[in-house]
Protein backbone atom coordinates (compact mmCIF):
# COMPACT_ATOMS: atom_id res chain seq x y z
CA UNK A 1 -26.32 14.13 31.14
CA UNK A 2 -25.70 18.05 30.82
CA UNK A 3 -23.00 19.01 28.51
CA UNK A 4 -22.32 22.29 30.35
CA UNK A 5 -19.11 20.17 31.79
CA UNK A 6 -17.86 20.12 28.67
CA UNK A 7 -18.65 23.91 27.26
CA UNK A 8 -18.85 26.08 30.90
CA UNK A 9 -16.37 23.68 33.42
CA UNK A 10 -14.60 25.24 36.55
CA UNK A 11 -11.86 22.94 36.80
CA UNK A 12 -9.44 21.39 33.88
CA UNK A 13 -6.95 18.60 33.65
CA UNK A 14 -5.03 18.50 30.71
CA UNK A 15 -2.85 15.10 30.54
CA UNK A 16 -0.41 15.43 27.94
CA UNK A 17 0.73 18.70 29.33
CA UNK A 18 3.79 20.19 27.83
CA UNK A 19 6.24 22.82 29.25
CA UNK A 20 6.65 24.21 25.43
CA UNK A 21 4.72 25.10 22.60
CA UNK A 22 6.60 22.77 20.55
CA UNK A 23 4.40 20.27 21.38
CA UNK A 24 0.70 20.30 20.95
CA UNK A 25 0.51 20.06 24.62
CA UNK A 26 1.80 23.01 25.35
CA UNK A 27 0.11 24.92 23.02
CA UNK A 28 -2.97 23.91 24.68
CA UNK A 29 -1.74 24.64 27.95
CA UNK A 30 -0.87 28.03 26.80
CA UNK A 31 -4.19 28.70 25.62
CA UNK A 32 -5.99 27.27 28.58
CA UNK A 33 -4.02 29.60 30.90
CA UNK A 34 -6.52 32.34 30.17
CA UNK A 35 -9.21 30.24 31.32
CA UNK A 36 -10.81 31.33 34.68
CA UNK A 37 -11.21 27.75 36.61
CA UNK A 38 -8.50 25.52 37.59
CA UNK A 39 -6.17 24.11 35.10
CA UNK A 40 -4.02 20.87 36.24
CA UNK A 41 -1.35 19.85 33.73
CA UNK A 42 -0.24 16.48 33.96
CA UNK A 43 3.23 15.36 33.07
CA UNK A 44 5.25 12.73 35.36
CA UNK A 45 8.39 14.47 33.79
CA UNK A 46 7.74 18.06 35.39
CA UNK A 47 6.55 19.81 38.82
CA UNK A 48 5.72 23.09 36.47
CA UNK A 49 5.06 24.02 33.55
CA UNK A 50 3.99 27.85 32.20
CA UNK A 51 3.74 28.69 35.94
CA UNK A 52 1.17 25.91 37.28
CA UNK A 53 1.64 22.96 39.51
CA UNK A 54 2.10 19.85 37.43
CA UNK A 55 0.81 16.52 38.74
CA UNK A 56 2.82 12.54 37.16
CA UNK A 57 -0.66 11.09 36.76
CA UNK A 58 -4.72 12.02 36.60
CA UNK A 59 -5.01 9.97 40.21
CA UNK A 60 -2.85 12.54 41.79
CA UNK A 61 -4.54 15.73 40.63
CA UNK A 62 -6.05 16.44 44.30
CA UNK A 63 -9.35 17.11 43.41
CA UNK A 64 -12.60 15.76 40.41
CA UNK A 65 -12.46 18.14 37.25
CA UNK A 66 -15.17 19.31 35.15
CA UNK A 67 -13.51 18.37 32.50
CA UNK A 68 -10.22 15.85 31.08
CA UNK A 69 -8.33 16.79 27.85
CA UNK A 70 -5.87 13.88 26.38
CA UNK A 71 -3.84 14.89 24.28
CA UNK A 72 -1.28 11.03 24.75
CA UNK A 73 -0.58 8.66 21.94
CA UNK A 74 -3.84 6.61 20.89
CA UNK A 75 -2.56 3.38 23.18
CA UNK A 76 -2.36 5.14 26.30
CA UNK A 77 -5.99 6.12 26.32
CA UNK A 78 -8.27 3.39 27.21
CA UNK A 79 -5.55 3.76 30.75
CA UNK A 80 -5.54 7.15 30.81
CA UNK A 81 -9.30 6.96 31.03
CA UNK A 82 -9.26 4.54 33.70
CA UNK A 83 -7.18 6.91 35.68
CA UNK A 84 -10.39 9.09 35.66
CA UNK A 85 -12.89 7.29 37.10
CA UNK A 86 -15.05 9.38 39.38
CA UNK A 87 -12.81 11.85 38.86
CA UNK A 88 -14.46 13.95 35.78
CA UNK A 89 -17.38 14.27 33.97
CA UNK A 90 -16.30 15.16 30.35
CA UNK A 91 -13.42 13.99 27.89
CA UNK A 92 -11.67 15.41 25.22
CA UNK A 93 -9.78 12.78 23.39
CA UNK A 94 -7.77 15.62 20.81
CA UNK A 95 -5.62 12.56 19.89
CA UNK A 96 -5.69 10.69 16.79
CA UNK A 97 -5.00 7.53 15.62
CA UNK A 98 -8.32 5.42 15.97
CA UNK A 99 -10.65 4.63 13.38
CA UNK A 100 -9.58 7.11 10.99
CA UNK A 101 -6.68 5.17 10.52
CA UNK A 102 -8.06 1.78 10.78
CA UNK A 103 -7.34 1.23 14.60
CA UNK A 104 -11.25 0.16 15.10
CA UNK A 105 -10.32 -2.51 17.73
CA UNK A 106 -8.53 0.80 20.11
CA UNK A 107 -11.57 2.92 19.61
CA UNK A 108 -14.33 0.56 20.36
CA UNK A 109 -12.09 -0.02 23.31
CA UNK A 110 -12.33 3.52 24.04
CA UNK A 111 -15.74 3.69 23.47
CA UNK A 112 -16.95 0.61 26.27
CA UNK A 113 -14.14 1.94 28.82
CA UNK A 114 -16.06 5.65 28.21
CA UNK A 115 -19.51 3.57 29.42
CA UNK A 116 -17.83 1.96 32.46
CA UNK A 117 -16.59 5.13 33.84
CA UNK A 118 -19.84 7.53 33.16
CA UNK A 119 -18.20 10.23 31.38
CA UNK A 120 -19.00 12.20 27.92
CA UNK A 121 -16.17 11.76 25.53
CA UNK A 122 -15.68 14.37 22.82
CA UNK A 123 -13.39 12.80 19.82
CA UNK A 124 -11.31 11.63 19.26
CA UNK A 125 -9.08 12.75 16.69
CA UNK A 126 -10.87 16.20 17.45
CA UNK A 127 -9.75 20.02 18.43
CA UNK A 128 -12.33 20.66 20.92
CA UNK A 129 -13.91 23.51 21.89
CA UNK A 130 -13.92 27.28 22.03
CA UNK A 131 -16.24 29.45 24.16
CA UNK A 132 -15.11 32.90 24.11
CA UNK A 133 -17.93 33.94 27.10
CA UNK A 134 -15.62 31.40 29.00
CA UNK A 135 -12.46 32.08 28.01
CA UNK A 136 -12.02 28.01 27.45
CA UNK A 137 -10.05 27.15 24.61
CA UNK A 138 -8.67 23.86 24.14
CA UNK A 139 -7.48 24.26 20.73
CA UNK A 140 -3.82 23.00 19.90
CA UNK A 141 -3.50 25.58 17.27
CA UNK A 142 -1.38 28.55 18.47
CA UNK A 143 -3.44 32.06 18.47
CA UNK A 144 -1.04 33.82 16.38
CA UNK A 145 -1.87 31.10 13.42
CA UNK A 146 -5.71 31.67 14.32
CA UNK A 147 -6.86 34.34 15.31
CA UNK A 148 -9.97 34.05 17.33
CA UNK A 149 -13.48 35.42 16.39
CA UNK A 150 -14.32 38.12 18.41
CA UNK A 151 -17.27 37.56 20.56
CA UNK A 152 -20.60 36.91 19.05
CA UNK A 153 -24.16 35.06 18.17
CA UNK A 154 -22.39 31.93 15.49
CA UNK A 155 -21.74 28.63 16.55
CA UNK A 156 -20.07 26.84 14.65
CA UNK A 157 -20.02 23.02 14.44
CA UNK A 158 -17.29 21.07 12.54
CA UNK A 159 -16.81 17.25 11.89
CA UNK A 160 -13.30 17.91 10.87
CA UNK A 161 -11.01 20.14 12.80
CA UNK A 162 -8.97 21.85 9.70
CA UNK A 163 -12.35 23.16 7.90
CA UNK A 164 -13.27 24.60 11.59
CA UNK A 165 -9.64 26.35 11.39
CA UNK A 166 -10.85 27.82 8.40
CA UNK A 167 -14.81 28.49 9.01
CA UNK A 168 -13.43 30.94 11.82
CA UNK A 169 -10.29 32.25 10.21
CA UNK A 170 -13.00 33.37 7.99
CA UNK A 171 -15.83 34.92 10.30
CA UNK A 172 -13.15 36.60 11.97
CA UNK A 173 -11.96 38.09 8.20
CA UNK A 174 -15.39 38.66 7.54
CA UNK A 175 -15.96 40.40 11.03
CA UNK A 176 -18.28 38.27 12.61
CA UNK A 177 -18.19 36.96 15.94
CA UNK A 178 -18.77 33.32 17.49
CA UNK A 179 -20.62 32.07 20.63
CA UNK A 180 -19.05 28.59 20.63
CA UNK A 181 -16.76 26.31 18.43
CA UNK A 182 -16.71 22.97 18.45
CA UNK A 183 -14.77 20.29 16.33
CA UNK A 184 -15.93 16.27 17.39
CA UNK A 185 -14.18 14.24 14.98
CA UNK A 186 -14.63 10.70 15.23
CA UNK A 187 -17.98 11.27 17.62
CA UNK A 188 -17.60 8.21 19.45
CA UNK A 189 -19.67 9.53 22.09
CA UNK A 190 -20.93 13.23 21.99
CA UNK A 191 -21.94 13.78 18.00
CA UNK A 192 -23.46 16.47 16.17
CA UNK A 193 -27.18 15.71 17.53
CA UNK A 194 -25.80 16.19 20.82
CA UNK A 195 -24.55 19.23 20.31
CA UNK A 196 -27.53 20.71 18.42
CA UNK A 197 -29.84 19.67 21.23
CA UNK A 198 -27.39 21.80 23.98
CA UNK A 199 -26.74 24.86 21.66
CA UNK A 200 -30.95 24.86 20.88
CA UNK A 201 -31.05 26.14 24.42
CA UNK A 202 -27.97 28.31 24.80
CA UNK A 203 -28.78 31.84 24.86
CA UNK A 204 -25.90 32.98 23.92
CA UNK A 205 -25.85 31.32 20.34
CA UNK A 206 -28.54 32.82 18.01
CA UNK A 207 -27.36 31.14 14.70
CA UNK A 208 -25.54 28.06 13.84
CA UNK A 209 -23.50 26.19 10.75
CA UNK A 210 -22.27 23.07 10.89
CA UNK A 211 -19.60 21.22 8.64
CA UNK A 212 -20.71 17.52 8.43
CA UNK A 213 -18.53 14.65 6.56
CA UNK A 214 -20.64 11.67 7.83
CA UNK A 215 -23.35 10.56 10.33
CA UNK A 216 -23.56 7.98 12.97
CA UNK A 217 -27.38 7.74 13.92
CA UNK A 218 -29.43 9.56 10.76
CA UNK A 219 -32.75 9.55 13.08
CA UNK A 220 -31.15 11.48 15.99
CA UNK A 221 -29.21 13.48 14.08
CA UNK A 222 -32.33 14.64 12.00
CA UNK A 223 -34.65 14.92 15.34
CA UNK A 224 -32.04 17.24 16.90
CA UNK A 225 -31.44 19.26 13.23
CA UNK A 226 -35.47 19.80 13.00
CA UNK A 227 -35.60 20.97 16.53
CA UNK A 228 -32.57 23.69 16.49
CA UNK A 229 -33.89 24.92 12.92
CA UNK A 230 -37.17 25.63 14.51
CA UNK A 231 -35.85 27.65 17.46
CA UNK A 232 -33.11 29.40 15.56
CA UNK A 233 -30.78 29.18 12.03
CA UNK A 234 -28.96 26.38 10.88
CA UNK A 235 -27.21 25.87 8.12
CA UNK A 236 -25.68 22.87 7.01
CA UNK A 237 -22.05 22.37 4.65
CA UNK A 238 -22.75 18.42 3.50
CA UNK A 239 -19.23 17.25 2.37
CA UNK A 240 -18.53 13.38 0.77
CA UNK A 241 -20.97 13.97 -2.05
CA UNK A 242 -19.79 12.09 -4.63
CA UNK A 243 -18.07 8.84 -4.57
CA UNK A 244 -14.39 10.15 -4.17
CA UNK A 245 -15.73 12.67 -1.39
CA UNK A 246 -17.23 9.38 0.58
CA UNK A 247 -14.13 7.81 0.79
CA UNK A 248 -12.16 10.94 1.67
CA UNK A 249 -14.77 11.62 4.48
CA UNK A 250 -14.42 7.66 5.66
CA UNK A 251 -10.64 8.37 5.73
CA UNK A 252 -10.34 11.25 7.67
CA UNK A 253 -13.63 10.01 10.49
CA UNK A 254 -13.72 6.42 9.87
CA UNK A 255 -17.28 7.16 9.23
CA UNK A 256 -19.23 6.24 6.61
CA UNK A 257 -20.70 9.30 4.96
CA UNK A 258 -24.08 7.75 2.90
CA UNK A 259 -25.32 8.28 -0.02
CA UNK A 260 -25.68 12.66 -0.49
CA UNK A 261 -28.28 12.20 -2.34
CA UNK A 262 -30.71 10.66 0.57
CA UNK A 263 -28.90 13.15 3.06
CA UNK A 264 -29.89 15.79 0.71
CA UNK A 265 -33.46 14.73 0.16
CA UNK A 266 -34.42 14.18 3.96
CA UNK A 267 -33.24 17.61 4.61
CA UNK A 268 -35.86 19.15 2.11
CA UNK A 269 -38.30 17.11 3.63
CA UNK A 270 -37.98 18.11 7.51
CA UNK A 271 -37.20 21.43 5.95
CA UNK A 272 -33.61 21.61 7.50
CA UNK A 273 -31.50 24.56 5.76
CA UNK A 274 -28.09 23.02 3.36
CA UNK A 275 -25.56 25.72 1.68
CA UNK A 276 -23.53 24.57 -1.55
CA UNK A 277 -20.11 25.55 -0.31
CA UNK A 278 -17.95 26.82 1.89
CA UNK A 279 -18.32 30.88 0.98
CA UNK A 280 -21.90 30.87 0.97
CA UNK A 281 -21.98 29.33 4.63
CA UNK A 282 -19.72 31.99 5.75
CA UNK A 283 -21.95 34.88 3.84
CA UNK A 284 -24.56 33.68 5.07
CA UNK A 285 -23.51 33.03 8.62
CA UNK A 286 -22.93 36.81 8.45
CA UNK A 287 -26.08 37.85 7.17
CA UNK A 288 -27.67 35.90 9.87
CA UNK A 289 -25.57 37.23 12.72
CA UNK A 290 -26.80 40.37 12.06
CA UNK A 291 -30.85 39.33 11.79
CA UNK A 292 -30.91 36.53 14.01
CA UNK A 293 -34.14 36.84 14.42
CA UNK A 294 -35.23 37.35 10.98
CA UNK A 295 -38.29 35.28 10.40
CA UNK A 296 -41.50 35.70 7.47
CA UNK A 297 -43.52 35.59 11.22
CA UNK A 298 -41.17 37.85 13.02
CA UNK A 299 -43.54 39.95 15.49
CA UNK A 300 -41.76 43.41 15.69
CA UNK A 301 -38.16 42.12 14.37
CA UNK A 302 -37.00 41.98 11.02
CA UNK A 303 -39.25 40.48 8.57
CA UNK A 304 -37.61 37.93 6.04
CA UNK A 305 -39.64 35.84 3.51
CA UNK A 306 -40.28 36.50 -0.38
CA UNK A 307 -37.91 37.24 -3.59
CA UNK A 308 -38.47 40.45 -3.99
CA UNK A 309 -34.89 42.20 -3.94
CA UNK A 310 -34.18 46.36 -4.98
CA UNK A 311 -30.90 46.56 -6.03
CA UNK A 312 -29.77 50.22 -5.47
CA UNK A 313 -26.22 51.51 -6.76
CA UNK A 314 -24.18 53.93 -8.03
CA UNK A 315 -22.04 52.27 -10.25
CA UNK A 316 -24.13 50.63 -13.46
CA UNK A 317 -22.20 47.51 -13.66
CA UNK A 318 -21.99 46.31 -9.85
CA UNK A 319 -25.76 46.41 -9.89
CA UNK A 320 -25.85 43.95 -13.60
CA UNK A 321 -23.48 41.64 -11.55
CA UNK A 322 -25.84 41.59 -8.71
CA UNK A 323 -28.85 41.02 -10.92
CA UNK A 324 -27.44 38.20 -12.28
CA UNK A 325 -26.44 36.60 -9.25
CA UNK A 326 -30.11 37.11 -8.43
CA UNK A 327 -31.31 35.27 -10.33
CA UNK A 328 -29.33 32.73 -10.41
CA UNK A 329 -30.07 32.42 -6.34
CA UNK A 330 -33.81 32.69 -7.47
CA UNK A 331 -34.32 36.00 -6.21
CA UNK A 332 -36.25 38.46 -8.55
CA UNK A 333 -35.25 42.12 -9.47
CA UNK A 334 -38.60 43.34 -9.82
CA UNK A 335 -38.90 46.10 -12.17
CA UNK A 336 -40.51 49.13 -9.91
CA UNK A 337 -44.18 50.01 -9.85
CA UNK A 338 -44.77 52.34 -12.39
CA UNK A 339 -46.08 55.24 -10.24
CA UNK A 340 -42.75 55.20 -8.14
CA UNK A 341 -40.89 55.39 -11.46
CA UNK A 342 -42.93 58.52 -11.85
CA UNK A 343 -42.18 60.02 -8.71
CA UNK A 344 -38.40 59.36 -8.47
CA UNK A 345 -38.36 61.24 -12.01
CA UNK A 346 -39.61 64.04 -10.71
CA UNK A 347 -36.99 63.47 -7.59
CA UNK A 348 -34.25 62.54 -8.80
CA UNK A 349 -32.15 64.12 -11.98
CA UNK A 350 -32.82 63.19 -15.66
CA UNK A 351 -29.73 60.89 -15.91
CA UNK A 352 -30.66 58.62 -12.99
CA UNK A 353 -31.50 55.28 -14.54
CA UNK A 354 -34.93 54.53 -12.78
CA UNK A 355 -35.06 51.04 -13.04
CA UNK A 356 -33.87 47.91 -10.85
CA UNK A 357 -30.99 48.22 -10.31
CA UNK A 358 -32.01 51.90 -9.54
CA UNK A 359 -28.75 53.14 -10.70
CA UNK A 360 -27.47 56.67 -8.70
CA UNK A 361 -24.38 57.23 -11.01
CA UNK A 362 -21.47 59.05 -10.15
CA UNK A 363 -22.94 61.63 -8.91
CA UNK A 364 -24.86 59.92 -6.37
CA UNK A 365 -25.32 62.34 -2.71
CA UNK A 366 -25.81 60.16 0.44
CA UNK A 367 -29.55 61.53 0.33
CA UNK A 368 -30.21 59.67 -2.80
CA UNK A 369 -30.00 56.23 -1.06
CA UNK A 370 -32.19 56.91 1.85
CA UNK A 371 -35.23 58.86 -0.80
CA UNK A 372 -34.92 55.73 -2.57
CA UNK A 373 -35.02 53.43 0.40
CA UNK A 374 -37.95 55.38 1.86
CA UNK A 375 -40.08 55.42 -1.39
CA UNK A 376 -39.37 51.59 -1.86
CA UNK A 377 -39.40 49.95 1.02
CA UNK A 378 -42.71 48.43 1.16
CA UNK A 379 -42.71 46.97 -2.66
CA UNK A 380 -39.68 44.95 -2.03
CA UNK A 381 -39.26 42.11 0.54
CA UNK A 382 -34.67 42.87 0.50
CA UNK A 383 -32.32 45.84 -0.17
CA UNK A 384 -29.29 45.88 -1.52
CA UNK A 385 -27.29 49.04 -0.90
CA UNK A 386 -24.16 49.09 -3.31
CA UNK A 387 -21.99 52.34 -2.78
CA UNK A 388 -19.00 52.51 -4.74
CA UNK A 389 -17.03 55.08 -2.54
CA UNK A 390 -14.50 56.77 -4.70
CA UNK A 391 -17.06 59.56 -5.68
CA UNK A 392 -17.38 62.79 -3.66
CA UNK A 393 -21.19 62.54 -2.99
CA UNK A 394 -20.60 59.25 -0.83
CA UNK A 395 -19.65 60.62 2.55
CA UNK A 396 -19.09 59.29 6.50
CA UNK A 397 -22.81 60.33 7.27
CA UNK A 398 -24.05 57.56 5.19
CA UNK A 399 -24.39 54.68 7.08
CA UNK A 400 -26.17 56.23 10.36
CA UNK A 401 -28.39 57.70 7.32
CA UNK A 402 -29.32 54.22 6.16
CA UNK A 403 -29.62 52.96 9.91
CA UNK A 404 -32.06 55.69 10.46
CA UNK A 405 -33.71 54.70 7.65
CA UNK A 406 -34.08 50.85 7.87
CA UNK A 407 -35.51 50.90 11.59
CA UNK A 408 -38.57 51.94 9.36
CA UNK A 409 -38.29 49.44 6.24
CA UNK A 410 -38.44 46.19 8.60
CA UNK A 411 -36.62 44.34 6.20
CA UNK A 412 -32.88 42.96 5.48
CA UNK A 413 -30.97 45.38 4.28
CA UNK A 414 -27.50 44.47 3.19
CA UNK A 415 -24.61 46.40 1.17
CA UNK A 416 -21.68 46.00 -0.66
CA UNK A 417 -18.89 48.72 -0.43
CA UNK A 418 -16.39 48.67 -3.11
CA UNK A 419 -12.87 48.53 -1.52
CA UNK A 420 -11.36 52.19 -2.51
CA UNK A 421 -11.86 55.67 -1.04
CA UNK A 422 -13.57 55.77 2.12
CA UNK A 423 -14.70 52.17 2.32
CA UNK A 424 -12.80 51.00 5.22
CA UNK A 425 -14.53 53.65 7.04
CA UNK A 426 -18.10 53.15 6.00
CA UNK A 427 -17.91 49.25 6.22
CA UNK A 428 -17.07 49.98 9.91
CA UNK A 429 -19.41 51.95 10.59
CA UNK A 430 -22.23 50.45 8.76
CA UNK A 431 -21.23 46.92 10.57
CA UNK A 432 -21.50 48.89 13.69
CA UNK A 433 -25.12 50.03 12.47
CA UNK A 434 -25.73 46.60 11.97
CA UNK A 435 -25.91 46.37 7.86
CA UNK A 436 -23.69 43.77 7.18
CA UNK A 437 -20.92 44.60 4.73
CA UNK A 438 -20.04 42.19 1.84
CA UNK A 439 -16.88 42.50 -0.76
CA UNK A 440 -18.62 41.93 -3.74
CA UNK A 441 -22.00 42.20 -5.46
CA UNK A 442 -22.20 38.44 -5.48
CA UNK A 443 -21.49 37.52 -2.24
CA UNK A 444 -24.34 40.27 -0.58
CA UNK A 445 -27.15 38.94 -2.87
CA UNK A 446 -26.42 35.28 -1.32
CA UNK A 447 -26.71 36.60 2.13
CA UNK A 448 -30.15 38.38 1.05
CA UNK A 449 -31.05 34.35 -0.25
CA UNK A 450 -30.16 33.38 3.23
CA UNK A 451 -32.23 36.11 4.89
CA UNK A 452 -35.17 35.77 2.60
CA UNK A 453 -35.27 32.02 2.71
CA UNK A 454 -35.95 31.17 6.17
C-alpha cells in the first residue's frame, strides 16, 4: 500500500483535538491549521476549536480521511481505531505508553486491530511527520520552540522523536533545508525500511540521514538501506552501541537494538554509509544538500571520489587545524606538484607560503583564491576555501568570484569563514552560490570526507 496517505493526504482527523495549546492536542491542531486539505478535530467536549467544526467521535466526522492522528491515552486506542474502520487509510499513533514502557500486551493489541481494519499505522509513541511542500505538520512541538527548516533536498528519518527535534533545530542553524521529517517510534507497523523504500522515489528528497536506536526486521531494513544508497545519499547515526546504550534504546522503543558490532559490519559489507555522531551527520547532511548529486561517476555534475584535499587560507593556523583533521578523516594534504610551486612563486609575493595549506596571509586579495583555485584544480580531487574576513583584501565580490570559478573545477568545494568582519555577509552569499559554509576548520574537512567518500 502507497504511503502518500500518510506524507501528501487531503483530508485529516485529529482525535485528541484540543481547543488550547496547553495540551499537546492543540498544539497539533494549531500546526495543522496551515495545512491545505481538510482538518476534522475530534473532541466530544467541543463544537469548535481554533475556528473548525469539531466532531464527539471519528464515526461522526462526515466523510473517510487520508489520514487519522491519535493523540488519546494508550487504552483508548485499540477503540479509537475501531472507530476508523473504512474510514482512513493511515494512522498516527503520537501517543505513548506501549512497549516502551512495558505495556506489550496494549501494543500487540494495537498492532492485530491495525491488520483487521487495513490501515498503515505510524508509532506509536512517535511525532510524526513534516512535509514542508505540503504544509502538513503533525508535530506536537510548538513552532516557536522549533523552528522549522526551510524548504529543501534532506530527509530526515528519526527512531526517536527528541534527537529529530534536534537533527532539524540544527539544519535549520546550519541553514539547510528539509524535504520531509519523519519520527516512527515504536514502528509497529510502518518502520524505517518502509520509509526508505517511499523516499527512494520521492523527487523531492535528494539526500537522507536517519537516526536509528534498534531494528525490527534486519533483512528488510538492509534491502531497503542498499536500495536508497544506490539511488541517492544516506547516512546512518547507529545509537545503543555499547551495552548501556542497548538498554537505553530498549527503554525508550521497546526494541531490542543488537549487537553494534554486527549492525556495523553488515553495513560495510552492502556498502551502506554510517557517521560517528551527531555533528558529523549534520555537516555532512549539509555538504550533501548542496552536491546531491555528487558521485566518482557523476556525468556532467560534480565529481566526488579520492583523498586528495588543497587546503587554501589566509590565516596559517586555521589551515594546520584543518590538516590535522585531515588526516585524521583519512584525507591527504598533498604537498603541490613541484612545477605549480614554481609558477605560484612567480605569481604570487615572496611571503606567500606555497605549500598545502597554500597559506595567503594577511594580505590575501580576493584574486588570490580564485589564481590558486584555477592553477589547482585538476591535481586535487576537494577544496577547502578558508577566508578569515577581518583583513581588508577579503571583500563582498568573493564568493560570486569562487562560484565563477568552481563551475570549471567540477569538484566539491567547501569553505570555512571565520565569524568576524564581513562573514555574515559572505557566508550568505556564498550559501546562495551554493559553497556550503562551515564554522570551523574541522567541521568543513568532514563534509569534504562526506563528499569524497561516496
Amino acid at each position: 500500500m502507497s504511503l502518500d496517505s500518510l506524507f501528501k493526504p487531503k483530508s485529516i482527523a485529529l482525535i485528541g483535538a484540543a481547543h488550547t495549546e496547553e495540551k499537546l492536542g492543540g498544539v497539533i491542531l494549531k500546526n495543522l491549521l496551515k495545512f491545505k486539505g481538510s482538518v476534522y478535530p475530534v473532541n466530544p467536549n467541543y463544537g469548535e476549536m481554533m475556528g473548525l467544526k469539531s466532531y464527539p467521535s471519528a464515526r461522526d466526522i462526515p466523510e473517510p480521511v487520508d489520514l487519522a492522528i491519535i493523540m488519546r491515552p494508550a487504552a483508548e486506542v485499540p477503540e479509537i481505531l475501531r472507530e476508523l474502520a473504512g474510514r482512513t487509510k493511515s494512522v498516527i499513533i503520537a501517543s505513548s505508553g506501549f512497549a516502551e514502557i512495558g505495556e506489550n500486551e496494549l501494543q500487540d493489541e494495537v498492532v492485530k486491530t491495525g491488520k483487521e481494519i487495513g490501515v498503515r499505522i505510524l508509532g506509536p509513541n512517535c511525532i510524526g511527520i513534516y512535509n514542508p511542500s505540503h504544509r502538513l505538520d503533525t508535530f506536537f512541538l510548538p513552532d516557536e520552540r522549533l523552528k522549522r527548516p526551510k524548504k529543501g533536498n534532506v530527509a530526515v528519518v528519526s527512531q526517536s522523536g527528541a534527537i529529530l527535534s534536534c537533527l532539524l533545530g540544527a539544519l535549520e542553524t546550519s541553514n539547510t533545508g528539509v524535504s520531509k521529517a519523519i519520527g516512527y517510534g515504536n514502528a509497529i507497523d510502518i518502520n524505517e525500511a518502509d520509509i526508505y523504500e517511499y523516499l527512494a522515489k520521492d523527487r523531492n528528497t535528494g539526500v537522507v540521514i536517519s537516526y536509528i536506536e534498534s531494528l525490527g526486521d534486519g533483512r528488510k531494513f538492509i534491502e531497503k538501506a542498499k536500495i536508497l544508497s544506490e539511488k541517492k545519499p544516506l547516512l546512518i547515526l547507529k545509537a545503543g552501541k555499547g551495552v548501556s546504550g542497548q538498554a537505553a534504546a530498549f527503554s525508550h522503543t521497546g526494541r531490542l537494538a543488537g549487537k553494534y558490532e554486527v549492525f556495523h559490519s553488515i553495513l560495510r559489507q552492502f556498502g551502506i554509509r554510517e557517521v560517528d555522531d551527531f555533528d558529523m551527520l549534520i555537516d555532512a547532511a549539509k555538504a550533501l544538500a548542496y552536491y546531491p548529486s555528487v558521485s566518482p561517476l557523476a556525468k556532467g555534475g560534480i565529481k566526488g571520489g579520492g583523498n586528495r584535499v588543497l587546503i587554501i587560507t589566509n590565516g596559517g593556523g586555521s589551515g594546520v587545524l584543518a590538516a590535522d583533521e585531515c588526516m585524521r578523516q583519512g584525507l591527504e594534504a598533498a604537498k603541490l606538484p613541484e612545477d605549480k610551486v614554481e609558477k605560484l612563486k612567480r605569481i604570487f609575493p615572496h611571503f606567500y607560503g606555497i605549500n598545502n595549506p597554500l597559506d595567503l596571509t594577511a594580505q590575501v586579495k580576493d584574486e588570490d583564491y580564485v589564481t590558486a583555485l584555477n592553477e589547482l584544480r585538476d591535481d586535487y580531487d576537494g577544496f577547502l576555501v578558508i577566508a578569515l574576513s577581518n583583513v581588508l583584501g577579503i571583500t563582498e565580490r568573493l564568493p560570486e568570484m569562487i562560484k565563477a570559478c568552481r563551475a570549471n573545477i567540477n569538484k566539491p568545494v567547501v569553505s570555512h569563514i571565520a565569524q568576524s568582519g564581513i562573514s555574515k555577509k559572505l557566508t550568505v552569499l556564498l550559501e546562495k552560490a551554493k559553497i556550503p559554509v562551515y564554522p570551523s576548520p574541522e567541521k568543513a574537512v568532514r563534509a569534504l570526507k562526506a563528499l569524497l567518500s561516496i
